[in-house]
Protein backbone atom coordinates (compact mmCIF):
# COMPACT_ATOMS: atom_id res chain seq x y z
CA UNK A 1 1.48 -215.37 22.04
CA UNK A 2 2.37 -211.72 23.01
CA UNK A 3 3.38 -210.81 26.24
CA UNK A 4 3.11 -207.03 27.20
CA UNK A 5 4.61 -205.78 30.34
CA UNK A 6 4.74 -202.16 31.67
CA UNK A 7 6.55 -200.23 34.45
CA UNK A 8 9.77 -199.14 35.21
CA UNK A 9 13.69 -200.71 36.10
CA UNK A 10 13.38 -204.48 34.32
CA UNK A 11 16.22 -207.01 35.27
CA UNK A 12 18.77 -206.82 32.28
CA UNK A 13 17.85 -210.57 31.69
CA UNK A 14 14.19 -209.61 30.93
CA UNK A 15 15.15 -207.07 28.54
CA UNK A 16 17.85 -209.07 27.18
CA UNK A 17 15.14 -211.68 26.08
CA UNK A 18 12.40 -209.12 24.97
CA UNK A 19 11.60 -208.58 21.27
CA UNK A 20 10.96 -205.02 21.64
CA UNK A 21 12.00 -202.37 24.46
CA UNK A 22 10.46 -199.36 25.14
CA UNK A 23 11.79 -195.80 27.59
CA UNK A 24 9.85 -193.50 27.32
CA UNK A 25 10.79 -189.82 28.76
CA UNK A 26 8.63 -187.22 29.59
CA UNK A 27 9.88 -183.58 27.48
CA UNK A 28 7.31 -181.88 28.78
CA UNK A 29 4.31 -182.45 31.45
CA UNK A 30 1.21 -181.02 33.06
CA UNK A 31 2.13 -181.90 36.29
CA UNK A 32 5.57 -179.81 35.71
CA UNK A 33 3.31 -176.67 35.56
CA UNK A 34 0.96 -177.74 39.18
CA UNK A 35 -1.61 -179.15 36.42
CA UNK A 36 -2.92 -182.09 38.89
CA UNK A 37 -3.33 -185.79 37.91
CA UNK A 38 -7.32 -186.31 36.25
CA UNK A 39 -8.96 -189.51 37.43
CA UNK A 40 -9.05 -191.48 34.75
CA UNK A 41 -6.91 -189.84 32.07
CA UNK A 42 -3.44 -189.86 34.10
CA UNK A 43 -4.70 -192.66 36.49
């Protein structure tokens, strides 16, 4: 069984018991240059 969970600040036991851990940080971004959010491609 896989388990997939997103979002952001897991409890250090949840990671600790994870397979595989993921941050991801944003280089560069639309929304840095007043590029708005598009329904359903950024949420």
């Amino acid at each position: 069984m896989n388990i997939i969970l997103t979002g952001r600040n897991a409890p250090r036991g949840l990671i600790d018991l994870a397979d595989t851990v993921t941050d991801m940080h944003d280089i560069k971004h639309a929304f840095d240059s007043g590029i708005p959010a598009r329904r359903g491609i950024d949420y």
